[in-house]
Structure formats: structure tokens, C-alpha cells
C-alpha atoms as a PDB file:
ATOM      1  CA  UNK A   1     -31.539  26.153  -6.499  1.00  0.00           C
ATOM      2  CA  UNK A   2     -33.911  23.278  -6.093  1.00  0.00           C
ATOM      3  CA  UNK A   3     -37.523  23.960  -6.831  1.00  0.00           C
ATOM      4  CA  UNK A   4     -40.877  22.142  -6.490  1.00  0.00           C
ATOM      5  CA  UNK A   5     -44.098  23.638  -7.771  1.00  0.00           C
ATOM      6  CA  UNK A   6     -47.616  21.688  -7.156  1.00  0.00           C
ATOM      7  CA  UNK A   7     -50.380  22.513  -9.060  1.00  0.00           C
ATOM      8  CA  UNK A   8     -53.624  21.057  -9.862  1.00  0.00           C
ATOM      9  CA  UNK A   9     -56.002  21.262  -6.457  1.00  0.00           C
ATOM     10  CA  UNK A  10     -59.072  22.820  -6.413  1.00  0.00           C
ATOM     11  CA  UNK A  11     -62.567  21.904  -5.173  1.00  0.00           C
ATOM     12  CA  UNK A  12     -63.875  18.887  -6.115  1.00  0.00           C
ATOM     13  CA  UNK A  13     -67.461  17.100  -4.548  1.00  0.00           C
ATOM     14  CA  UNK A  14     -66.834  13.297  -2.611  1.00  0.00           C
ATOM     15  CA  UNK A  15     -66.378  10.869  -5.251  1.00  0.00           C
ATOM     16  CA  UNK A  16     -64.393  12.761  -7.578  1.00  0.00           C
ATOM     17  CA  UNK A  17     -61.377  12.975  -9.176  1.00  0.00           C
ATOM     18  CA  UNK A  18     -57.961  15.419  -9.534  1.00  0.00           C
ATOM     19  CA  UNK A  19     -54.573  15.441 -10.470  1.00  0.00           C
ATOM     20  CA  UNK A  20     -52.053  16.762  -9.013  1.00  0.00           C
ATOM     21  CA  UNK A  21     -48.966  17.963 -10.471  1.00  0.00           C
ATOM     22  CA  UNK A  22     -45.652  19.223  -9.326  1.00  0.00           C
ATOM     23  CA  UNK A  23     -43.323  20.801 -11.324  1.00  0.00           C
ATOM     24  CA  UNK A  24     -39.122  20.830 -10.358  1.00  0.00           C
ATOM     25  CA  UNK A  25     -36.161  22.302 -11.268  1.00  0.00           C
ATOM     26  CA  UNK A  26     -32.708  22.427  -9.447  1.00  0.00           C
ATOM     27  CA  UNK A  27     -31.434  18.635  -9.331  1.00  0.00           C
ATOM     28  CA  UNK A  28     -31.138  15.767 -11.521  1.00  0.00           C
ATOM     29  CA  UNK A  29     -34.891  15.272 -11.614  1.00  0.00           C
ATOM     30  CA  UNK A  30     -34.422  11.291 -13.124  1.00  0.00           C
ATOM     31  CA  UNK A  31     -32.179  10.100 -10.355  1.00  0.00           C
ATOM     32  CA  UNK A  32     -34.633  11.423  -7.348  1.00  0.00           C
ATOM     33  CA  UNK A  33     -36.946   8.939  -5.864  1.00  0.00           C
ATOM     34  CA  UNK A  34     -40.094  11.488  -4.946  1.00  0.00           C
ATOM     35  CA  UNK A  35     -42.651  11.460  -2.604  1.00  0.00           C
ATOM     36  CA  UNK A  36     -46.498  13.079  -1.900  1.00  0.00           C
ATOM     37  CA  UNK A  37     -47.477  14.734   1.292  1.00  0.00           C
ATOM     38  CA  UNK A  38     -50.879  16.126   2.739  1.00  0.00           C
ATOM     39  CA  UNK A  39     -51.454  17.981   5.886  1.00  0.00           C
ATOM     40  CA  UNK A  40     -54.793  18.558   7.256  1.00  0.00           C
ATOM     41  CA  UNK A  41     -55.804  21.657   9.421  1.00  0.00           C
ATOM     42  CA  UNK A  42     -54.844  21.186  12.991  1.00  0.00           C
ATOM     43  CA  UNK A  43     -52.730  17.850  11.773  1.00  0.00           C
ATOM     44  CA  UNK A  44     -49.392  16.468  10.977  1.00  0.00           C
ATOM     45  CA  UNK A  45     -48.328  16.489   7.915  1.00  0.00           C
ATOM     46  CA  UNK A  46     -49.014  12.467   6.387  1.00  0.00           C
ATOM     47  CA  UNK A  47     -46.755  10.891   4.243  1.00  0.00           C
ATOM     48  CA  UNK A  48     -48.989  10.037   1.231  1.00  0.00           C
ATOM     49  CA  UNK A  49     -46.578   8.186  -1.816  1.00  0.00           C
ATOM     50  CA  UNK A  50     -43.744   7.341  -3.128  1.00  0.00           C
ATOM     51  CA  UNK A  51     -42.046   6.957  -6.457  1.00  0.00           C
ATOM     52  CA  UNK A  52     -38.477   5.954  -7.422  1.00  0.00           C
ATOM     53  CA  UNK A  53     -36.086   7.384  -9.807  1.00  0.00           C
ATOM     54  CA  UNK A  54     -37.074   5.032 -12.591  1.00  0.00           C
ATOM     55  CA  UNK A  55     -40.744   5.475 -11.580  1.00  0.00           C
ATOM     56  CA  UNK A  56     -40.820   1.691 -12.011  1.00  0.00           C
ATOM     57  CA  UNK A  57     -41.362   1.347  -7.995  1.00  0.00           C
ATOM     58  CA  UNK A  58     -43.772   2.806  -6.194  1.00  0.00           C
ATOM     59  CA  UNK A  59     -45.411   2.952  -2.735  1.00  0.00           C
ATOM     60  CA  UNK A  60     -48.601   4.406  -1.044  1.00  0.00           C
ATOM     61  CA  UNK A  61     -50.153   4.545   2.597  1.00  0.00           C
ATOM     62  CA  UNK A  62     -52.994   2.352   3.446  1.00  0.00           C
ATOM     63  CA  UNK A  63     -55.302   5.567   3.397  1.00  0.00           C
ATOM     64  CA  UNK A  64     -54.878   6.469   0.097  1.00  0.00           C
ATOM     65  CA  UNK A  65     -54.054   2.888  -1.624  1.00  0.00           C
ATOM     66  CA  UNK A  66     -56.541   1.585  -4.503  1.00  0.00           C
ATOM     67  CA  UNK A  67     -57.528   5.379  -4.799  1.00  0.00           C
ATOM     68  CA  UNK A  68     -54.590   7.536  -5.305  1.00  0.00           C
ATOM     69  CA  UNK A  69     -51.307   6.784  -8.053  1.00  0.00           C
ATOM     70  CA  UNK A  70     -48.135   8.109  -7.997  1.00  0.00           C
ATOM     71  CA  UNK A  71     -46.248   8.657 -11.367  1.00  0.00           C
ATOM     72  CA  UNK A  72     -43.713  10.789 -13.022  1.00  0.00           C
ATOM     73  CA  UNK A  73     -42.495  11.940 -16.731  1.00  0.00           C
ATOM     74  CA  UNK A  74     -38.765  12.055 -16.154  1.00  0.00           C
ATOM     75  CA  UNK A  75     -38.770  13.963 -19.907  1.00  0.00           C
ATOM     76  CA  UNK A  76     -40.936  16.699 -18.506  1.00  0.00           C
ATOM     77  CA  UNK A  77     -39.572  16.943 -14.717  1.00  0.00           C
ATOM     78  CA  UNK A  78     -42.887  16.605 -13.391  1.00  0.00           C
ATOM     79  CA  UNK A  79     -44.279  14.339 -10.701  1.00  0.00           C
ATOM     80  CA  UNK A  80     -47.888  13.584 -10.741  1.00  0.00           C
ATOM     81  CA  UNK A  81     -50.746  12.265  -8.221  1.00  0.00           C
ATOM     82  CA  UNK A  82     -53.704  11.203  -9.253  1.00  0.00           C
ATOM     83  CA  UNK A  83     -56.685  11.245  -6.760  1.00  0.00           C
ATOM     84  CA  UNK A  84     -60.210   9.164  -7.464  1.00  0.00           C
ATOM     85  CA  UNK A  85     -63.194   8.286  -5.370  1.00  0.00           C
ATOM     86  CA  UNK A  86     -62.064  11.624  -3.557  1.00  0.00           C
ATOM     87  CA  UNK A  87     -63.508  11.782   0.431  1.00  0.00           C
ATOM     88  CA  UNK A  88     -64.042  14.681   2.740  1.00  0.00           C
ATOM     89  CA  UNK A  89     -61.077  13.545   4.548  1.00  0.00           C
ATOM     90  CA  UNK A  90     -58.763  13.713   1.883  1.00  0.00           C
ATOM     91  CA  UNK A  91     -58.987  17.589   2.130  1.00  0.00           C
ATOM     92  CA  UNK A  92     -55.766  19.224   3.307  1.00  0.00           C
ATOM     93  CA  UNK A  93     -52.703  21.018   1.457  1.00  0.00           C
ATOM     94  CA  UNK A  94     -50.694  18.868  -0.588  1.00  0.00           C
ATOM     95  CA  UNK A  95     -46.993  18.865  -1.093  1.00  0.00           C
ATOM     96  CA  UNK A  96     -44.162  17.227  -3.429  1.00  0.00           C
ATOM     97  CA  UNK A  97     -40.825  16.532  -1.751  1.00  0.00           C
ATOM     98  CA  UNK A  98     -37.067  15.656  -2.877  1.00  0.00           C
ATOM     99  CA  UNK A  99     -34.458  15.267  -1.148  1.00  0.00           C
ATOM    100  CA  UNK A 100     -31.569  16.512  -2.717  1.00  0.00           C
ATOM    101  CA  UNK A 101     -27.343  16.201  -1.254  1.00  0.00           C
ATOM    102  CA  UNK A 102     -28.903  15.549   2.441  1.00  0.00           C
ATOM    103  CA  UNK A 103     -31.534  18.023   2.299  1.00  0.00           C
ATOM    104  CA  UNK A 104     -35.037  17.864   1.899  1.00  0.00           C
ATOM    105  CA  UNK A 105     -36.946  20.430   0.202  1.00  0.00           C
ATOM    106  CA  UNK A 106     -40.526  21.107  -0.371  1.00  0.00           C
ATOM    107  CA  UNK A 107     -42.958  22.846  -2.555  1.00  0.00           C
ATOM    108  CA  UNK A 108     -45.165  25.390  -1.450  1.00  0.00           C
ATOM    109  CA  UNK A 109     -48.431  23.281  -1.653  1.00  0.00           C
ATOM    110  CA  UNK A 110     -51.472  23.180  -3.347  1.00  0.00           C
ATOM    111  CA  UNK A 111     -55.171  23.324  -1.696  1.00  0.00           C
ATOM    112  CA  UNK A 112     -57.613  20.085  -2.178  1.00  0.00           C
ATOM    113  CA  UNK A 113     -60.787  20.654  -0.698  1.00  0.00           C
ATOM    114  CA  UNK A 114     -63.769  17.791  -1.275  1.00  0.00           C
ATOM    115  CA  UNK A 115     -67.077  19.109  -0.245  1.00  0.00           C
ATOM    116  CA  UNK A 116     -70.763  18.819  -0.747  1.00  0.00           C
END
């Protein structure tokens, strides 16, 4: 069965940085594009990033480009996010998806929380 483990959040003052990591199992983890989430408190849940199998291509939303990269080591089934120049507003759970034979599935999320 397909499963997606983040880890990494934490607390972390405006400015800083954190990585985000999120482990998977269940599916051919090298021929899955990938993609970040985040969902605020009283929000939708935001599309954040996205990576392709490969990991050669990658995409990210206009709130989080120049500050947040999406990668992946294919040898170690992990996909990664790394988070700099953190803001208040970037606080919210965060959440890897695949999806995997016409389903999508998602991890259980990790906490960021960037405070003063």
C-alpha cells in the first residue's frame, strides 16, 4: 500500500530556514512526478511544488518561488522541500502527494510554524 511520510517541520523564527522531507513506499517511487502542499488554519489547502520523475523538471507557485526548492533522491525514495527566508505566512501543515493508478494519496503532514 502506498505510503507518504513528511518529516522535518518544527518552529523556526521569520527568516529562517527548514527542510522538509517525505519519505514513500508503495509505488515505483522513480517514475512519480511529486508534488508539495500547505494548508493554513481556516484555508484551502495551496498547491506549493512540483517535481517530475527524473527530478530534472520542476515547478513552484509564485508565493513560494526564489525561496522554497523542490528535489528528490530517487535512490533513497525521498522527496525533499527546502524552505529559506521563512515568513509568518508560510505557517500551515505541509503535505507530500503522489498519485498513483488514478488515485491520489497523501501523507499525514508535518507542522511548520514561523514565529517571533
Amino acid at each position: 500500500q502506498v505510503q507518504l511520510v513528511e518529516s522535518g517541520g518544527g518552529w523556526v523564527q521569520p527568516g529562517g530556514s527548514l527542510r522538509l522531507s517525505c519519505t514513500a513506499s508503495g509505488f515505483v517511487f522513480s517514475a512519480n512526478g511529486l508534488r508539495w502542499y500547505r494548508q493554513a488554519p481556516g484555508k484551502e489547502r495551496e498547491w506549493l511544488a512540483s517535481i517530475s520523475s527524473s527530478g530534472v523538471s520542476t515547478s513552484h507557485a509564485d508565493s513560494v518561488k526564489g525561496r522554497f526548492t523542490v528535489s528528490r533522491d530517487n535512490t533513497k525514495n525521498t522527496l525533499y522541500l527546502q524552505m529559506n527566508r521563512l515568513k509568518p505566512e508560510d505557517t500551515a501543515v505541509y503535505y507530500c502527494n503522489v498519485y498513483w493508478q488514478s488515485k491520489g494519496y497523501w501523507g499525514q503532514g508535518t507542522q511548520v510554524t514561523v514565529s517571533s
